[in-house]
Protein backbone atom coordinates (compact mmCIF):
# COMPACT_ATOMS: atom_id res chain seq x y z
CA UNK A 1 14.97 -22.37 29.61
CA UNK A 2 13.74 -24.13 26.68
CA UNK A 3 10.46 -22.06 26.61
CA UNK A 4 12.42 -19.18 26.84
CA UNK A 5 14.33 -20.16 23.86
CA UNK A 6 11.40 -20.66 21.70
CA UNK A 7 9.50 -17.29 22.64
CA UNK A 8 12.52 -15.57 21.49
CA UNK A 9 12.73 -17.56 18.10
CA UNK A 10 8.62 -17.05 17.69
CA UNK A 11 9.60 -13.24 18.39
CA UNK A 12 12.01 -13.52 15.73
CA UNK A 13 9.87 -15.02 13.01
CA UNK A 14 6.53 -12.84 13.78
CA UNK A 15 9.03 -10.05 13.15
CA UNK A 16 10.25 -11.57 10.17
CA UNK A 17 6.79 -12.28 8.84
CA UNK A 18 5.58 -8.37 9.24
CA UNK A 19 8.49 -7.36 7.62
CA UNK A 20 7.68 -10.12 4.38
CA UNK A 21 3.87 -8.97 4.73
CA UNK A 22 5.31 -4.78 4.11
């Protein structure tokens, strides 16, 4: 569960970090 939770926040802020590179 916990692992779970923190792929989805890493998802989140490699997202966030393309969008900051553009």
């Amino acid at each position: 569960m916990d692992n779970e939770f923190n792929s989805t926040i890493y998802l989140v802020r490699g997202a966030d970090d393309a969008i900051q590179l553009q």
